[in-house]
Protein backbone atom coordinates (compact mmCIF):
# COMPACT_ATOMS: atom_id res chain seq x y z
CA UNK A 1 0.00 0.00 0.00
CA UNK A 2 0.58 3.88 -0.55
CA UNK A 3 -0.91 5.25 2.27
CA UNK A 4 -3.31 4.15 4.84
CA UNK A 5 -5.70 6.20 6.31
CA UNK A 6 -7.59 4.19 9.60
CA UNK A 7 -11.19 5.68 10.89
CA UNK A 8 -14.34 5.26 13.21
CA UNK A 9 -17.60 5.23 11.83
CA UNK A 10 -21.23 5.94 12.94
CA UNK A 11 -21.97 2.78 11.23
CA UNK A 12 -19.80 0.33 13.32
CA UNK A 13 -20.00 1.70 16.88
CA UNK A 14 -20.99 4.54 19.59
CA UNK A 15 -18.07 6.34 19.02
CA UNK A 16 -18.43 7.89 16.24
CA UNK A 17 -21.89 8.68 16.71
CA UNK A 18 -22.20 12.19 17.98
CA UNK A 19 -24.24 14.58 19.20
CA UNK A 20 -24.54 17.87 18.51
CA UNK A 21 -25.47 20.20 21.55
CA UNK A 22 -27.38 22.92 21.43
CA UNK A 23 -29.51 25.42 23.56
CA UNK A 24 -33.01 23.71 22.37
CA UNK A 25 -31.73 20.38 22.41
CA UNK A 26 -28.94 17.96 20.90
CA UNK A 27 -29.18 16.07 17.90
CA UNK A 28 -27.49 12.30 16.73
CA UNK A 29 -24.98 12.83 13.87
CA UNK A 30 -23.77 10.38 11.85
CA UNK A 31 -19.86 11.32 12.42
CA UNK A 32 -16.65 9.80 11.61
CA UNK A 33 -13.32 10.02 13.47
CA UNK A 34 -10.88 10.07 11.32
CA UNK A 35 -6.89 10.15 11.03
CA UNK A 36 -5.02 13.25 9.38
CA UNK A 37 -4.51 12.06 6.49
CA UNK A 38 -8.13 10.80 5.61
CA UNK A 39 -9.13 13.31 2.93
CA UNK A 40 -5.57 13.67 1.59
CA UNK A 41 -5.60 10.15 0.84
CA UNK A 42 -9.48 10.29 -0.52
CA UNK A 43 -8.28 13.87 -2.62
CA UNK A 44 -11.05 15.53 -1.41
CA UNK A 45 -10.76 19.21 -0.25
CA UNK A 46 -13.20 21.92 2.08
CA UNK A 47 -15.65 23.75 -0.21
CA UNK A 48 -14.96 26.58 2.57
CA UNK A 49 -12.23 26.58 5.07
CA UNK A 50 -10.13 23.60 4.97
CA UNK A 51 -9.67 20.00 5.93
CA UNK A 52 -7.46 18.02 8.31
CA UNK A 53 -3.72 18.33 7.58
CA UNK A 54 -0.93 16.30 9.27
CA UNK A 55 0.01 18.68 11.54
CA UNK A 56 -2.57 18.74 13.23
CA UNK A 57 -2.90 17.61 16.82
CA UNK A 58 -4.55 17.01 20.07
CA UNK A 59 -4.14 20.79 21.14
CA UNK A 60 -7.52 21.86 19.43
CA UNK A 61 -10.16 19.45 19.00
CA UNK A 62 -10.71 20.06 15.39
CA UNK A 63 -14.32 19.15 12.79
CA UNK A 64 -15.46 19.27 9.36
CA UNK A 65 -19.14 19.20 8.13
CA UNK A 66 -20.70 17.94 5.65
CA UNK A 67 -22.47 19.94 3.02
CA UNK A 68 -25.54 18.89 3.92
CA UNK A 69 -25.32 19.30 7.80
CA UNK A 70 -23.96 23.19 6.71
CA UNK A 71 -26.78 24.18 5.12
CA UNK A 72 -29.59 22.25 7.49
CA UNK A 73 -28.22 22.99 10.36
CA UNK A 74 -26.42 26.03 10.65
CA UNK A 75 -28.36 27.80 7.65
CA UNK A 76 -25.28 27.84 5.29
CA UNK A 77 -23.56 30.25 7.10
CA UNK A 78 -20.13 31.13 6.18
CA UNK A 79 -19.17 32.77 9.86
CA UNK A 80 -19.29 29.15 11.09
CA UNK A 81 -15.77 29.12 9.75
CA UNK A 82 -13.78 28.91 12.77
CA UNK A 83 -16.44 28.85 15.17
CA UNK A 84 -16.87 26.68 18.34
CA UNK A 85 -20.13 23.70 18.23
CA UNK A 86 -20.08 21.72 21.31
CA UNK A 87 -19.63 18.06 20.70
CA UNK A 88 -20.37 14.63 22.70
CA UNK A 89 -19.24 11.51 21.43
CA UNK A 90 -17.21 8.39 22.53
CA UNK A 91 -18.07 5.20 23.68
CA UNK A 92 -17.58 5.83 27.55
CA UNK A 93 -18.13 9.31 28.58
CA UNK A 94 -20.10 11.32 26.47
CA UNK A 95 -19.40 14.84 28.03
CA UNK A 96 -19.70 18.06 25.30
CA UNK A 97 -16.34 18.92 24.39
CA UNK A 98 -16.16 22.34 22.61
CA UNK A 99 -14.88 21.46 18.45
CA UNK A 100 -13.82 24.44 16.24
CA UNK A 101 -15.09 24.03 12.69
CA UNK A 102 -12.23 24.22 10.21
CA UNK A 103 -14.49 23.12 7.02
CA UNK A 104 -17.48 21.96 5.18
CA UNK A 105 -17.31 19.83 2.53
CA UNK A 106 -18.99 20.18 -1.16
CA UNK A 107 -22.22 18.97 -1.92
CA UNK A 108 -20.24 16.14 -4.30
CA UNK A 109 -18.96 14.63 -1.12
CA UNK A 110 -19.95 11.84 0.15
CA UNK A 111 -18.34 9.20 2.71
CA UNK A 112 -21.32 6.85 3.56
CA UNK A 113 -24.42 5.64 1.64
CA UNK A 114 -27.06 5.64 1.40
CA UNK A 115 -27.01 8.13 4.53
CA UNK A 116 -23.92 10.48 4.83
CA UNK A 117 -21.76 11.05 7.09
CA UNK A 118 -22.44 14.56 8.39
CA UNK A 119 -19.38 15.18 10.74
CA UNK A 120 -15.71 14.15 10.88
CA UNK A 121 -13.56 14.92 14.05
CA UNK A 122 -9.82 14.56 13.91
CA UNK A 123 -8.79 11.46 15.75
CA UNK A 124 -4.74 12.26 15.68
CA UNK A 125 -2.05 9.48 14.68
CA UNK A 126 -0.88 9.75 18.47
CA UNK A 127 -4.36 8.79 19.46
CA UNK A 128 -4.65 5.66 17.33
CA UNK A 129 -3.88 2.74 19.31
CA UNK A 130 -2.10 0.58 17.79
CA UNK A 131 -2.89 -2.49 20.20
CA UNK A 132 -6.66 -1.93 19.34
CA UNK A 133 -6.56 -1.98 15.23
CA UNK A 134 -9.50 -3.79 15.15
CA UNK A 135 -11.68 -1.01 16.26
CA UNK A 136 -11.17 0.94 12.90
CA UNK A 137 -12.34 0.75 9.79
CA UNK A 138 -9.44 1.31 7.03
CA UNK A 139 -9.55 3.11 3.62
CA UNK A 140 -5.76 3.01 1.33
CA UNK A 141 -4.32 3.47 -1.84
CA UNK A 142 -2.50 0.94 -3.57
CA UNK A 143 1.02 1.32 -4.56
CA UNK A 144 1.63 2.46 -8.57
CA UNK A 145 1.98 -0.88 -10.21
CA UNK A 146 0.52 -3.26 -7.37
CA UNK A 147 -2.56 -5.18 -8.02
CA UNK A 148 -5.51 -5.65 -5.87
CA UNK A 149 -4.73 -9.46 -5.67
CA UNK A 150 -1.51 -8.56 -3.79
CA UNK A 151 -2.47 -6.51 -1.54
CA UNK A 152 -5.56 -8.84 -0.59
CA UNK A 153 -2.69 -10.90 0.14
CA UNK A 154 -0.59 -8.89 2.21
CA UNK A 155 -3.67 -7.98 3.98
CA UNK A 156 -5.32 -10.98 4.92
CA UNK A 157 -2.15 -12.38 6.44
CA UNK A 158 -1.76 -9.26 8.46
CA UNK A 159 -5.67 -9.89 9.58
CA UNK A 160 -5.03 -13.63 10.61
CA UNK A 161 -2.06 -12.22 13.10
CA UNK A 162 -3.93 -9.66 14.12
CA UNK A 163 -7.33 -12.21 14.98
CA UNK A 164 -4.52 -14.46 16.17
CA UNK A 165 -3.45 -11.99 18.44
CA UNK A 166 -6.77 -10.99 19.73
CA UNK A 167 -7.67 -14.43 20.41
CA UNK A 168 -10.52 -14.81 17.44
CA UNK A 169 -11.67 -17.92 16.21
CA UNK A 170 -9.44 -17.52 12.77
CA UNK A 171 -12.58 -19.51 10.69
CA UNK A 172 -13.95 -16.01 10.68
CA UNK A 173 -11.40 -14.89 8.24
CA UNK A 174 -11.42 -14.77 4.31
């Protein structure tokens, strides 16, 4: 493989399913937690502002909207640029965090189907546990000149040692 980029999706757990606070309520999101280099890898830009970079860290707990969520929820407004949202997500505490919005996404953009995602927080690369790979979902980009047959390969033995090392019934496996 290229590149790699690992996330957490509304569709496989808690985590990633977040809710958006506000003064007349909260509201469920369908969010993703994603690594820096998620929509690098995908080539997908911000329609406004900008998306996650690799320099970005902990120290500001960043998110990106979708298109849709922009305009339904906040009106389409452009000031929300840079603004704070309050937050709650994770699988154990679900306390509102306070996110600044760094981007919205086109209207072409879409992670999930048939429902989108509508918001992706920044999970960064020091965050990822590597001793709990499979919690993520994983999106990548094949080497120039590799086939899809090789990396299946390459992949499904790294699977069976990781299901080997979590003590998984290896049958499961492809």
């Amino acid at each position: 493989l290229e590149s790699y980029a690992p996330f957490e999706s509304w569709e496989i757990g808690l985590s990633a399913q977040i809710d958006l606070m506000r003064p007349e309520g909260s509201d469920r999101l369908r969010g993703a937690i994603v690594s820096p280099n998620f929509f690098e890898l995908l080539g997908v830009g911000a329609a406004a502002g900008r998306v996650f970079a690799s320099s970005d860290t902990e120290a500001a707990p960043l998110a990106i909207l979708s298109h849709d969520l922009w305009r339904t929820r906040f009106g389409s407004d452009p000031r929300i640029i840079g603004s704070s949202v309050m937050l709650a997500g994770g699988s154990r505490t679900r306390s509102p965090r306070s996110f600044v919005v760094i981007g919205v996404l086109s209207p072409e953009f879409h992670f999930t189907y048939p429902r989108e995602t509508q918001v992706y927080l920044l999970k960064p690369w020091t965050a990822i546990r590597r001793t709990r790979s499979l919690e993520y979902g994983m999106i990548a980009r094949l080497k120039p000149g590799a086939t899809t047959e090789q990396a299946q390969q390459e992949l499904t033995a790294v699977a069976k040692n990781l299901v080997a090392s979590y003590g998984i019934d290896p049958k499961y496996l492809p």
